[in-house]
PDB file of N, CA and C in Angstrom:
ATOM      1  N   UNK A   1     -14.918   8.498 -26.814  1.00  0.00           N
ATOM      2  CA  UNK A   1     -15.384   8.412 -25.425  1.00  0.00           C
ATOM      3  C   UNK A   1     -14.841   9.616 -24.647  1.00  0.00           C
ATOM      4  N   UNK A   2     -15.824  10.260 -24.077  1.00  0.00           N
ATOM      5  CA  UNK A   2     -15.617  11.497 -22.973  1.00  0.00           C
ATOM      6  C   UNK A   2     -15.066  11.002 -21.917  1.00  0.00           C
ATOM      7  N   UNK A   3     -13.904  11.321 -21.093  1.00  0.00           N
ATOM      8  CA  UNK A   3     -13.511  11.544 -19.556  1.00  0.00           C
ATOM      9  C   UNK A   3     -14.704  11.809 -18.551  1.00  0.00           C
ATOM     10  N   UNK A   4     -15.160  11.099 -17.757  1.00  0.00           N
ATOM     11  CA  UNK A   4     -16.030  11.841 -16.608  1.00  0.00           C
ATOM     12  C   UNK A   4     -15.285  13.402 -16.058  1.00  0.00           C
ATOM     13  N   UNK A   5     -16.637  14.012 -15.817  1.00  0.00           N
ATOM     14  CA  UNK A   5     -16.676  15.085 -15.313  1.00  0.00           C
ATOM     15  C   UNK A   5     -15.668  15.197 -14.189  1.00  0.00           C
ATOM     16  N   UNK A   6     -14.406  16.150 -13.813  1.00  0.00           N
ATOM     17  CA  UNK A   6     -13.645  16.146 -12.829  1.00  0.00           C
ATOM     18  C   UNK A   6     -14.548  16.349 -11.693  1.00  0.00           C
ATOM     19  N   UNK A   7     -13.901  16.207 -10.742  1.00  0.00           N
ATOM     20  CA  UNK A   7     -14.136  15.850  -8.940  1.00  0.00           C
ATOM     21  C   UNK A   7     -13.088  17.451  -8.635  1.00  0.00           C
ATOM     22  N   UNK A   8     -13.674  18.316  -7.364  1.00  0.00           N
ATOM     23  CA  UNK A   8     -12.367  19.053  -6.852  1.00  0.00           C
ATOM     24  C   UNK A   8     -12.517  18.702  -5.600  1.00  0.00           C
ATOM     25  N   UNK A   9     -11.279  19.568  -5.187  1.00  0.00           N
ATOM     26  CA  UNK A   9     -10.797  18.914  -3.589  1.00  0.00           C
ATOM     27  C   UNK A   9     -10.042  20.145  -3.094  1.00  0.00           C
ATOM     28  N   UNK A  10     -10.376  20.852  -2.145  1.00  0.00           N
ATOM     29  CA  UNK A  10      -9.626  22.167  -1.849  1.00  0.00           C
ATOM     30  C   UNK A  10      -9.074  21.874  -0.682  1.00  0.00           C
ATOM     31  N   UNK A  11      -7.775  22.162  -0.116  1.00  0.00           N
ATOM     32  CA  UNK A  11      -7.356  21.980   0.649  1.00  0.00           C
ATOM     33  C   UNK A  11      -5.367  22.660   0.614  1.00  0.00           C
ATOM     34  N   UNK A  12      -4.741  22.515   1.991  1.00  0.00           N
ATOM     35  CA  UNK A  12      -3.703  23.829   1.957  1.00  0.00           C
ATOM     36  C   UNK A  12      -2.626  23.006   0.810  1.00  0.00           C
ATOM     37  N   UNK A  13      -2.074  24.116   0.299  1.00  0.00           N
ATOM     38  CA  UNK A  13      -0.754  23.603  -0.412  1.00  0.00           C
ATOM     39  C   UNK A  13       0.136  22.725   0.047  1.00  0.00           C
ATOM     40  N   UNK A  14       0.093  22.897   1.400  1.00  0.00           N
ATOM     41  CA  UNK A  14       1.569  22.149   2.247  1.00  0.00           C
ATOM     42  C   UNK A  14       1.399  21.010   2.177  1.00  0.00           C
ATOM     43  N   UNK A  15      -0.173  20.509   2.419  1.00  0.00           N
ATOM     44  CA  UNK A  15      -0.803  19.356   2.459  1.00  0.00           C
ATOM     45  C   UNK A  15      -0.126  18.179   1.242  1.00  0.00           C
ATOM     46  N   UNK A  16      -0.945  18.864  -0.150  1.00  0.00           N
ATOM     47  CA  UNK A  16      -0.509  18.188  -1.077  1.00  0.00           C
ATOM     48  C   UNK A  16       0.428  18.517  -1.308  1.00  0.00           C
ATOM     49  N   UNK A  17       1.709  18.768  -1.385  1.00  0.00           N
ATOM     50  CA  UNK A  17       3.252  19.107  -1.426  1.00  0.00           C
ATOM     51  C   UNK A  17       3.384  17.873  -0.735  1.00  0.00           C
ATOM     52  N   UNK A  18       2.535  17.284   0.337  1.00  0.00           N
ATOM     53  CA  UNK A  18       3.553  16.586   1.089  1.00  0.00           C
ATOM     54  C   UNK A  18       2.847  14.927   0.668  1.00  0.00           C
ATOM     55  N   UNK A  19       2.004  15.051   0.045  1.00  0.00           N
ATOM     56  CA  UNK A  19       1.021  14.216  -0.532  1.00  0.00           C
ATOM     57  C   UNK A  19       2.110  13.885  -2.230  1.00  0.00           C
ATOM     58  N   UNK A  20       2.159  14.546  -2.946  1.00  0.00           N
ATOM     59  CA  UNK A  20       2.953  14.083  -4.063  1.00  0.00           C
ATOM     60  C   UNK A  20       4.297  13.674  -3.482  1.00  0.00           C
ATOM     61  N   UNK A  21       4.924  13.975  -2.507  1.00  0.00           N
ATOM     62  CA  UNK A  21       6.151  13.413  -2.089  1.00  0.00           C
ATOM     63  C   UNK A  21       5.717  12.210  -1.411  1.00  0.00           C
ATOM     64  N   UNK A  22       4.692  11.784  -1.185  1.00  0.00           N
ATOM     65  CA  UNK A  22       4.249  10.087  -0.548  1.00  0.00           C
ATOM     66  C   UNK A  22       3.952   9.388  -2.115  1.00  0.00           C
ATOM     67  N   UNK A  23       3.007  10.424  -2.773  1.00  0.00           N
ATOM     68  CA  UNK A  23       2.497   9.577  -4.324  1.00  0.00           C
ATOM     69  C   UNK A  23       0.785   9.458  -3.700  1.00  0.00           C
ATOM     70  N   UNK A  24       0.272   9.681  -2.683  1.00  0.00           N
ATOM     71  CA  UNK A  24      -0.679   9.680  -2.179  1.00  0.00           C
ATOM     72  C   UNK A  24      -1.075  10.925  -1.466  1.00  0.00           C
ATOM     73  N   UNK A  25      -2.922  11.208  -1.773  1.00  0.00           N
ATOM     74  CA  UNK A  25      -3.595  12.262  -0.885  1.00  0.00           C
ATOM     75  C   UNK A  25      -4.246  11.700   0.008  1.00  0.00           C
ATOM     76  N   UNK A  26      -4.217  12.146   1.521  1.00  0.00           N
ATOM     77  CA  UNK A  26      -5.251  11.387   2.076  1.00  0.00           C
ATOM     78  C   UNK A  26      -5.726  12.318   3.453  1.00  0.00           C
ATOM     79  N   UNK A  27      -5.790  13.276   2.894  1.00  0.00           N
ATOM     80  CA  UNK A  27      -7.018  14.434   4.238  1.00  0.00           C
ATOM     81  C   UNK A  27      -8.479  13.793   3.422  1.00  0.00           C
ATOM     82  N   UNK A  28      -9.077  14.228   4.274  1.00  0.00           N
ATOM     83  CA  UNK A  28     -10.744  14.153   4.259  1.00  0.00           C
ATOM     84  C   UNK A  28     -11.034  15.639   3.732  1.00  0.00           C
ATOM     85  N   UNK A  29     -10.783  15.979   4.956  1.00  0.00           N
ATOM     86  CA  UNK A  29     -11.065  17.873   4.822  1.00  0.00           C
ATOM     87  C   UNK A  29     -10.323  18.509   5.898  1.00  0.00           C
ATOM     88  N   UNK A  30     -10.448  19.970   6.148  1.00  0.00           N
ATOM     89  CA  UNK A  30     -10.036  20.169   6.782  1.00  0.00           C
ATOM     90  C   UNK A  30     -10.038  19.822   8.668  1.00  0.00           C
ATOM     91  N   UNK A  31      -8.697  19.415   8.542  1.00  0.00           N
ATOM     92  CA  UNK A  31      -8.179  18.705  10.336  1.00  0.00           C
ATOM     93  C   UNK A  31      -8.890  17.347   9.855  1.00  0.00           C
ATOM     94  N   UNK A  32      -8.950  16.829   9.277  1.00  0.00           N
ATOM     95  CA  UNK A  32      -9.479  15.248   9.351  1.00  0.00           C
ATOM     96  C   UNK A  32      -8.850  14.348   8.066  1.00  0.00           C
ATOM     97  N   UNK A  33      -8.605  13.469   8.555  1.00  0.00           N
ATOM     98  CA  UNK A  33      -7.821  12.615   7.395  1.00  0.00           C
ATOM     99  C   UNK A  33      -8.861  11.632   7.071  1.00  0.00           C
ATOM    100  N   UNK A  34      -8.385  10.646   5.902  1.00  0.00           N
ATOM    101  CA  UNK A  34      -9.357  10.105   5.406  1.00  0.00           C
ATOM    102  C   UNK A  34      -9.380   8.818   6.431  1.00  0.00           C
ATOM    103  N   UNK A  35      -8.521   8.341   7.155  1.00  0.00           N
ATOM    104  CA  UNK A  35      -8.864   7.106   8.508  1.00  0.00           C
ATOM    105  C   UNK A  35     -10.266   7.879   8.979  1.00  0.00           C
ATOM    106  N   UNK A  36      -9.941   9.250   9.706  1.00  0.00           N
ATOM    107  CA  UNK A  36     -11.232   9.163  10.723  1.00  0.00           C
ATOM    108  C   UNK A  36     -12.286   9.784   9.743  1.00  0.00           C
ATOM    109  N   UNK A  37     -12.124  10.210   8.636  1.00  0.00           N
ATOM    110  CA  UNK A  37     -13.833  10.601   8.212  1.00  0.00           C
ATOM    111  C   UNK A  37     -14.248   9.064   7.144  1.00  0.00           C
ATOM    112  N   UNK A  38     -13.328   8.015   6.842  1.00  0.00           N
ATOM    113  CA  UNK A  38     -13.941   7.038   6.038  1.00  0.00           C
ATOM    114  C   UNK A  38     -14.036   7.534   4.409  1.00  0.00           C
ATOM    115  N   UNK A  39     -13.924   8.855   4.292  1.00  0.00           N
ATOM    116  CA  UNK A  39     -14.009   9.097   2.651  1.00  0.00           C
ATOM    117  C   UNK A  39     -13.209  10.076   2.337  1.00  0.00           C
ATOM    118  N   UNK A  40     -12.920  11.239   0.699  1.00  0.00           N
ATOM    119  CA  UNK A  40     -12.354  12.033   1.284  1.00  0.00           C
ATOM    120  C   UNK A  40     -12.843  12.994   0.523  1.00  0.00           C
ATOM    121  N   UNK A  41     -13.800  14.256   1.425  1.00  0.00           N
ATOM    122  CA  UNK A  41     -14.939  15.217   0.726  1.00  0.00           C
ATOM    123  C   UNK A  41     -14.315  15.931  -0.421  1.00  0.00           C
ATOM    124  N   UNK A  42     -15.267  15.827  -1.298  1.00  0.00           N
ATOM    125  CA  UNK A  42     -15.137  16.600  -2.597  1.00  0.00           C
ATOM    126  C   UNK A  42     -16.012  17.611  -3.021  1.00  0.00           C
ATOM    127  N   UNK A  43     -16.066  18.093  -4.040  1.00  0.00           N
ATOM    128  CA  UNK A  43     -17.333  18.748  -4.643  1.00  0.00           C
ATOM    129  C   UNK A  43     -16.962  19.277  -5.792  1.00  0.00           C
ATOM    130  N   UNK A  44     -17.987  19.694  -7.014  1.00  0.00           N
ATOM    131  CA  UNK A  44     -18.333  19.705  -8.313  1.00  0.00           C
ATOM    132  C   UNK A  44     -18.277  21.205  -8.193  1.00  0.00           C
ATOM    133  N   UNK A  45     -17.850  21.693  -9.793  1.00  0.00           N
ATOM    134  CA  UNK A  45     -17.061  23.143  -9.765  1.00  0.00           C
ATOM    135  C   UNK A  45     -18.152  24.041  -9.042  1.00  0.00           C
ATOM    136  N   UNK A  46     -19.457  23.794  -9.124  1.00  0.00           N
ATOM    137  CA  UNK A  46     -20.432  24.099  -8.641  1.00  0.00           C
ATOM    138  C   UNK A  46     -20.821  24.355  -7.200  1.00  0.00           C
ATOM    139  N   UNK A  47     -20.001  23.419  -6.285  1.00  0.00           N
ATOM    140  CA  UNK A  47     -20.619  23.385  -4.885  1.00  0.00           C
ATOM    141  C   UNK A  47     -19.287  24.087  -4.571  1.00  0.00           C
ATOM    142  N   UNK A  48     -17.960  24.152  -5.141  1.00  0.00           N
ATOM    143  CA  UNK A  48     -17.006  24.828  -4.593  1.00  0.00           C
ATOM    144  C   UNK A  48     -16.453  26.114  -3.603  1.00  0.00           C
ATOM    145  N   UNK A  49     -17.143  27.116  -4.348  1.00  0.00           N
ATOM    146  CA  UNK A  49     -17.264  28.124  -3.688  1.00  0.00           C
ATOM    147  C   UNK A  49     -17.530  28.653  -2.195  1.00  0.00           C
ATOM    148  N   UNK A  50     -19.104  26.991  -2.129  1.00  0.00           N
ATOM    149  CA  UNK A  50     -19.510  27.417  -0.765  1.00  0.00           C
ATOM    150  C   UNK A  50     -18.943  26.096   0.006  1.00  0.00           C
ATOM    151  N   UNK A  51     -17.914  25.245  -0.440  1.00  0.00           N
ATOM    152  CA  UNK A  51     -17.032  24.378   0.775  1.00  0.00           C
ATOM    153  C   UNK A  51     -15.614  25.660   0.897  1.00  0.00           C
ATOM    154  N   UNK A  52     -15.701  26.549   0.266  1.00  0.00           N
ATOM    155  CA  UNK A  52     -14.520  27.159   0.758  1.00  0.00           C
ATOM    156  C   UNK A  52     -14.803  27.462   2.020  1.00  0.00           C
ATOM    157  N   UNK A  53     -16.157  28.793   1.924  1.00  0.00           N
ATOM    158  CA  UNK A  53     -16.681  29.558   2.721  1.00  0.00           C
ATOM    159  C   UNK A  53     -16.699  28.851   3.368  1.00  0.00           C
ATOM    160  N   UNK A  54     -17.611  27.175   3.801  1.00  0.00           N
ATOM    161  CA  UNK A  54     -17.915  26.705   4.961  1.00  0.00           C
ATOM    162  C   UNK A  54     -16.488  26.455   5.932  1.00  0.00           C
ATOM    163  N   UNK A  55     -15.308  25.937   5.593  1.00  0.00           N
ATOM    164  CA  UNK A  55     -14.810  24.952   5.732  1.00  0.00           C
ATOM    165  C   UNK A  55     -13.382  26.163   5.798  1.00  0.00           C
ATOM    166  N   UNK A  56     -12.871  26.437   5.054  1.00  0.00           N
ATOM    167  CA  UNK A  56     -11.632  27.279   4.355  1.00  0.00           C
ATOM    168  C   UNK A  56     -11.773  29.024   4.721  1.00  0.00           C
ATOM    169  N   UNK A  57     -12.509  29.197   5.594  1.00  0.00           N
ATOM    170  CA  UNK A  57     -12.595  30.708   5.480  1.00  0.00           C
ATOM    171  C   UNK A  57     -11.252  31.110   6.294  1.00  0.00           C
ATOM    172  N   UNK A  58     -10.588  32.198   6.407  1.00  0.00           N
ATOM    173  CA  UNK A  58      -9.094  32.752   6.181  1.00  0.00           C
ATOM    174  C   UNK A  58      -8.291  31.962   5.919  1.00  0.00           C
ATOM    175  N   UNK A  59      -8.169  30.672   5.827  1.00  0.00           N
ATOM    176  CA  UNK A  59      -7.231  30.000   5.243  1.00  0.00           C
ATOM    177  C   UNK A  59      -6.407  30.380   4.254  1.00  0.00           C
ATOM    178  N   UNK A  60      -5.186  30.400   3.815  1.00  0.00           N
ATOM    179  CA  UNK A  60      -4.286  31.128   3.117  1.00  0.00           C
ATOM    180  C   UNK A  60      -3.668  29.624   2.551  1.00  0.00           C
ATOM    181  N   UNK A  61      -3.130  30.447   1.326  1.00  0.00           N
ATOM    182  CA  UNK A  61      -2.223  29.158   0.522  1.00  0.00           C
ATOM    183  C   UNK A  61      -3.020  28.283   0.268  1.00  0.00           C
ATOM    184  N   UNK A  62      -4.246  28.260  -0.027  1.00  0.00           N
ATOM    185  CA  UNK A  62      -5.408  27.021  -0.390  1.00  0.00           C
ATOM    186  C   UNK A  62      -4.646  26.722  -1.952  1.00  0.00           C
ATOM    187  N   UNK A  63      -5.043  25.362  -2.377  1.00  0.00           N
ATOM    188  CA  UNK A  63      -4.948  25.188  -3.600  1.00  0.00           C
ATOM    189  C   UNK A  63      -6.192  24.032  -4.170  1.00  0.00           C
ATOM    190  N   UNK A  64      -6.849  24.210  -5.256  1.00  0.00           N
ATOM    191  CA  UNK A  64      -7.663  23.202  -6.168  1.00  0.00           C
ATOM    192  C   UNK A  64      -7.635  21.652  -6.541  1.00  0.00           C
ATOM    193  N   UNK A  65      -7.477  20.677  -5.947  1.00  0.00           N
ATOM    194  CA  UNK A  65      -7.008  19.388  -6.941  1.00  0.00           C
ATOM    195  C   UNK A  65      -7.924  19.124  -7.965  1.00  0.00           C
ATOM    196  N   UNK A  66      -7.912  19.033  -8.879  1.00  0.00           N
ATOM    197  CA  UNK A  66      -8.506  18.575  -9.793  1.00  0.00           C
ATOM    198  C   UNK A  66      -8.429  16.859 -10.256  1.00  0.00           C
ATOM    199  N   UNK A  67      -9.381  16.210  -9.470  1.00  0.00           N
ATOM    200  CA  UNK A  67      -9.589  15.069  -9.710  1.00  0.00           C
ATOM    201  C   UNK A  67     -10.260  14.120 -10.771  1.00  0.00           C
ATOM    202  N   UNK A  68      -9.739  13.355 -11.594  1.00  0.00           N
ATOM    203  CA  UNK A  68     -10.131  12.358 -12.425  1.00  0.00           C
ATOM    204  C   UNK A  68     -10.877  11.391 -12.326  1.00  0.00           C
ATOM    205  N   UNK A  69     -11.759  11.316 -12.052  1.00  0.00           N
ATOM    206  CA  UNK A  69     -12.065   9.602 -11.232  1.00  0.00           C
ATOM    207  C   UNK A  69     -11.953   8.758 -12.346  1.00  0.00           C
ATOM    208  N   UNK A  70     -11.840   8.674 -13.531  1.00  0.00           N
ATOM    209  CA  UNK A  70     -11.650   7.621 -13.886  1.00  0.00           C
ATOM    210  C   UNK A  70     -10.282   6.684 -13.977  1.00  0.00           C
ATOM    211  N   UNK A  71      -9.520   7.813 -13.315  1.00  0.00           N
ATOM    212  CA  UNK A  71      -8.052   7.769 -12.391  1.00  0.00           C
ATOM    213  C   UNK A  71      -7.882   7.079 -11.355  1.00  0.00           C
ATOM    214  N   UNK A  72      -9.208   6.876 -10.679  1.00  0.00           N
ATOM    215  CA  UNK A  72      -9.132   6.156  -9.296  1.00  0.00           C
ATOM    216  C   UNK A  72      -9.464   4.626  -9.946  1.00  0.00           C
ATOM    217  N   UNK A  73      -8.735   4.140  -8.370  1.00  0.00           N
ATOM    218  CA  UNK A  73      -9.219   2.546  -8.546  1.00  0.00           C
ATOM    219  C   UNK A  73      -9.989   2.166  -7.127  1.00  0.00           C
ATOM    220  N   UNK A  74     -10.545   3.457  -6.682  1.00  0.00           N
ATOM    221  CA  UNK A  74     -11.565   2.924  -5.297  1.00  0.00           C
ATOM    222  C   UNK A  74     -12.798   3.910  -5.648  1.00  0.00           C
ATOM    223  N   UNK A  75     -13.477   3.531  -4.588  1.00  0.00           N
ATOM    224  CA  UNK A  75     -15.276   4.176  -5.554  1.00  0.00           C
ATOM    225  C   UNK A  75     -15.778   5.767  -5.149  1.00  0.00           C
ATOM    226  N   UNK A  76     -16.463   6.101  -6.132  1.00  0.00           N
ATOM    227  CA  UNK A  76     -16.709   7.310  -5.806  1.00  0.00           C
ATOM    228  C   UNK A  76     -18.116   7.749  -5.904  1.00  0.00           C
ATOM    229  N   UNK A  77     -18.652   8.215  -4.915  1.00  0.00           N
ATOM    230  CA  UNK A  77     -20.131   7.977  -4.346  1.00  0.00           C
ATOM    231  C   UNK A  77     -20.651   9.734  -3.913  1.00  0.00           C
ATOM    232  N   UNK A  78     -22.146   9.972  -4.545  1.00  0.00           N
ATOM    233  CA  UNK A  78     -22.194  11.141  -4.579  1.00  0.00           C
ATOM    234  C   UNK A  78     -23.322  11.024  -3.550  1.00  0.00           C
ATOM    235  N   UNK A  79     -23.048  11.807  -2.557  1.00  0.00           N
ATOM    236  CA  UNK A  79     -23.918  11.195  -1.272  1.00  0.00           C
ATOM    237  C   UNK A  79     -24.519  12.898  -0.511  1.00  0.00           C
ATOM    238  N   UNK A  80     -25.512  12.781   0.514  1.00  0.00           N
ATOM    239  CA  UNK A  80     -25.974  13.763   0.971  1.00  0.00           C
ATOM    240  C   UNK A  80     -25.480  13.763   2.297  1.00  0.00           C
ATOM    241  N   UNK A  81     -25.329  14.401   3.441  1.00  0.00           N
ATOM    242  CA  UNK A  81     -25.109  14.830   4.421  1.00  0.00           C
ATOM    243  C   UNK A  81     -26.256  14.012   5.006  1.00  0.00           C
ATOM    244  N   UNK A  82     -27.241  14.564   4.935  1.00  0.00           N
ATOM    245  CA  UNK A  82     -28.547  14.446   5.547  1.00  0.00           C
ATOM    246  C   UNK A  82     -29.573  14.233   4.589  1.00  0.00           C
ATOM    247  N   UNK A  83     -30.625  12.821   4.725  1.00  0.00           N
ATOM    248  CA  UNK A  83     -31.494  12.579   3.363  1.00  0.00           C
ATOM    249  C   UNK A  83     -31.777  13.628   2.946  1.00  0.00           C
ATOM    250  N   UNK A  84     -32.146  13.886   1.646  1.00  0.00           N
ATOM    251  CA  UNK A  84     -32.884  15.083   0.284  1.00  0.00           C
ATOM    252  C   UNK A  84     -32.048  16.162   0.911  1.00  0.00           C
ATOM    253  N   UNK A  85     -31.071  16.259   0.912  1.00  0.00           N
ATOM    254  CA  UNK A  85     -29.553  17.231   0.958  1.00  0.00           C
ATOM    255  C   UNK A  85     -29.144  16.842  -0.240  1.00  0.00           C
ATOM    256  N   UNK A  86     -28.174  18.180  -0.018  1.00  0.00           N
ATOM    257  CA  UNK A  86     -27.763  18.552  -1.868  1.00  0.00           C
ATOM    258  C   UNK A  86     -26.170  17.448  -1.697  1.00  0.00           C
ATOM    259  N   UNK A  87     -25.944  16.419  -2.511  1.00  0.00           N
ATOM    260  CA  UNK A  87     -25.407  15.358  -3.078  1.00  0.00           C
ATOM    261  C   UNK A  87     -23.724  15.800  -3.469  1.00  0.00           C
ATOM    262  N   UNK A  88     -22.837  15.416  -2.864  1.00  0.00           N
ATOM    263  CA  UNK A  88     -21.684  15.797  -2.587  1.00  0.00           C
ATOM    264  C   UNK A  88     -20.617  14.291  -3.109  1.00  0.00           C
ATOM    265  N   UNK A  89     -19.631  14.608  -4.207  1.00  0.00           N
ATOM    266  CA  UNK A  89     -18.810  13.252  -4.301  1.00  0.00           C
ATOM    267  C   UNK A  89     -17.857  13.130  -3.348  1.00  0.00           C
ATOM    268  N   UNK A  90     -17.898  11.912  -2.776  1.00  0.00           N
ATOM    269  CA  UNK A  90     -16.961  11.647  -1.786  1.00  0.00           C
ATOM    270  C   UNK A  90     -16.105  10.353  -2.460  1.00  0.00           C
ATOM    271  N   UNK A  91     -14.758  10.298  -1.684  1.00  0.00           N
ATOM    272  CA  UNK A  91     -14.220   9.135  -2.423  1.00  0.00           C
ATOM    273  C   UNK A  91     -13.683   8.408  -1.868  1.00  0.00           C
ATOM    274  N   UNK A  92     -13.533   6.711  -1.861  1.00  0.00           N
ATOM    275  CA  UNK A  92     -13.851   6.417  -0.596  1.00  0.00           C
ATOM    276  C   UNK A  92     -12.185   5.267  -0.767  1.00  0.00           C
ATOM    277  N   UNK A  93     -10.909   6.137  -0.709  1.00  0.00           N
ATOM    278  CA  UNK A  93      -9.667   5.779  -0.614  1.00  0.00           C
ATOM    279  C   UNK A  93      -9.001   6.931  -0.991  1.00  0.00           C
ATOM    280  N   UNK A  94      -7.683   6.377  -0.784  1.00  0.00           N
ATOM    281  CA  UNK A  94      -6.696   7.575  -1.251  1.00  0.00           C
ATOM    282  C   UNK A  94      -6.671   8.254  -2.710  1.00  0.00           C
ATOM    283  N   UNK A  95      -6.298   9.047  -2.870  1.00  0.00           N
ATOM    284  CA  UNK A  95      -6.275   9.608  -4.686  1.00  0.00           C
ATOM    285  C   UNK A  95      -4.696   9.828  -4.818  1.00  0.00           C
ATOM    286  N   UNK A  96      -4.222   9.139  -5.743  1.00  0.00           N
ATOM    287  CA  UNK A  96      -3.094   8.916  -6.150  1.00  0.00           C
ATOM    288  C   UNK A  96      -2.759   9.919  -6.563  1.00  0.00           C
ATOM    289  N   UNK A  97      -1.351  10.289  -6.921  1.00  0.00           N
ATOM    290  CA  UNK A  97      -1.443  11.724  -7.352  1.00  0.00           C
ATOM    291  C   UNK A  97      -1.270  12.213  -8.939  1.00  0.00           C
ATOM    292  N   UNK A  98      -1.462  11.036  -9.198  1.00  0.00           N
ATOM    293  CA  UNK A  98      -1.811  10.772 -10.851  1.00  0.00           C
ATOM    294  C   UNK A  98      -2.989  10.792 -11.126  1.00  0.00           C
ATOM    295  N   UNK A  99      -4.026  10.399 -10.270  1.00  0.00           N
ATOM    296  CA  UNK A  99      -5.538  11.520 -10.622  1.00  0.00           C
ATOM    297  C   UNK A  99      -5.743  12.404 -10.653  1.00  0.00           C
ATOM    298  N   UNK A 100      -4.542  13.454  -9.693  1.00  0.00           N
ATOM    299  CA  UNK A 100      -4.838  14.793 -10.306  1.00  0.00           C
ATOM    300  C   UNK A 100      -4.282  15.353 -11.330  1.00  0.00           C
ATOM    301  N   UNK A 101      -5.236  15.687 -11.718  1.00  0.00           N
ATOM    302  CA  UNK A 101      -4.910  16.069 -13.489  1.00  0.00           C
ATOM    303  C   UNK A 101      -4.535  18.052 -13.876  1.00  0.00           C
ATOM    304  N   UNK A 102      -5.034  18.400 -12.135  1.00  0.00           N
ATOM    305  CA  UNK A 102      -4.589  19.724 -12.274  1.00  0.00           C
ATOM    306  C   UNK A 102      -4.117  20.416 -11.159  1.00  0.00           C
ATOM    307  N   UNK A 103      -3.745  21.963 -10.416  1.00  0.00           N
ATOM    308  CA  UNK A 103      -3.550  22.044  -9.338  1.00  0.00           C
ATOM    309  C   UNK A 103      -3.596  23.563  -9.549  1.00  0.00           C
ATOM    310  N   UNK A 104      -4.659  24.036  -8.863  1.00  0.00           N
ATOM    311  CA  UNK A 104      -5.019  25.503  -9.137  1.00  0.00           C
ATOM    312  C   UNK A 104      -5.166  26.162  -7.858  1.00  0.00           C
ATOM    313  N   UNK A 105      -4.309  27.779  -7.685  1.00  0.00           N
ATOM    314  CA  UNK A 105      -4.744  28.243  -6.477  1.00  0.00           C
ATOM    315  C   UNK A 105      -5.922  28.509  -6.061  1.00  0.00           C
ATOM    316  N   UNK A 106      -6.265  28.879  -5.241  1.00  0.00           N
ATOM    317  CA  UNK A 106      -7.783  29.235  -4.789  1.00  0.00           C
ATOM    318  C   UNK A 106      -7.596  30.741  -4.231  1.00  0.00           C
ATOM    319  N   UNK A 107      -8.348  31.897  -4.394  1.00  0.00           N
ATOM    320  CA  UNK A 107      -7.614  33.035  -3.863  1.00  0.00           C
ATOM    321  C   UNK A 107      -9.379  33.276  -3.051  1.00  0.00           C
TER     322      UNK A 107
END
């Protein structure tokens, strides 16, 4: 049996530094935690690039999570912004920090 396909999650180092010292991640994205956005945005190695640009532009010290979902024990839902929009995994609780299975800079 194959592992599902990883989930990423870009966001600043300090963040998750301070996230493995709880044992829990819980931003949404950037400036928003997962209380006020309800999920917490992801995207496939594929859409990555352009949530940097949107979202992360001069941001410094970014880093990669590399998420497991079959790591999680809350659901993970690949959803559009806006109907027939391009389909984004969101996840809809905290990610332990034992789902992440990796932690890569982003330059």
């Amino acid at each position: 049996m194959t592992s599902p396909t990883p989930i990423l999650h870009l966001t600043e180092r300090s963040l998750w530094e301070a996230a493995r010292a709880r044992g829990t991640y819980e931003m949404s994205t950037r400036g928003r935690t997962l209380q006020e956005e309800g999920f917490i945005h992801c995207s496939t190695r594929a859409q990555l690039p352009r949530t940097a640009a949107a979202f992360y532009e001069g941001v410094e010290n970014l880093v990669v999570l590399v998420v497991d979902p079959s790591r999680l024990d809350v659901p993970v839902k690949y959803e559009a912004a806006k109907p027939g929009g391009e389909e984004f995994p969101h996840v809809y609780g905290p990610i332990p920090v034992g789902a992440v299975v990796d932690v890569k800079a982003w330059d």
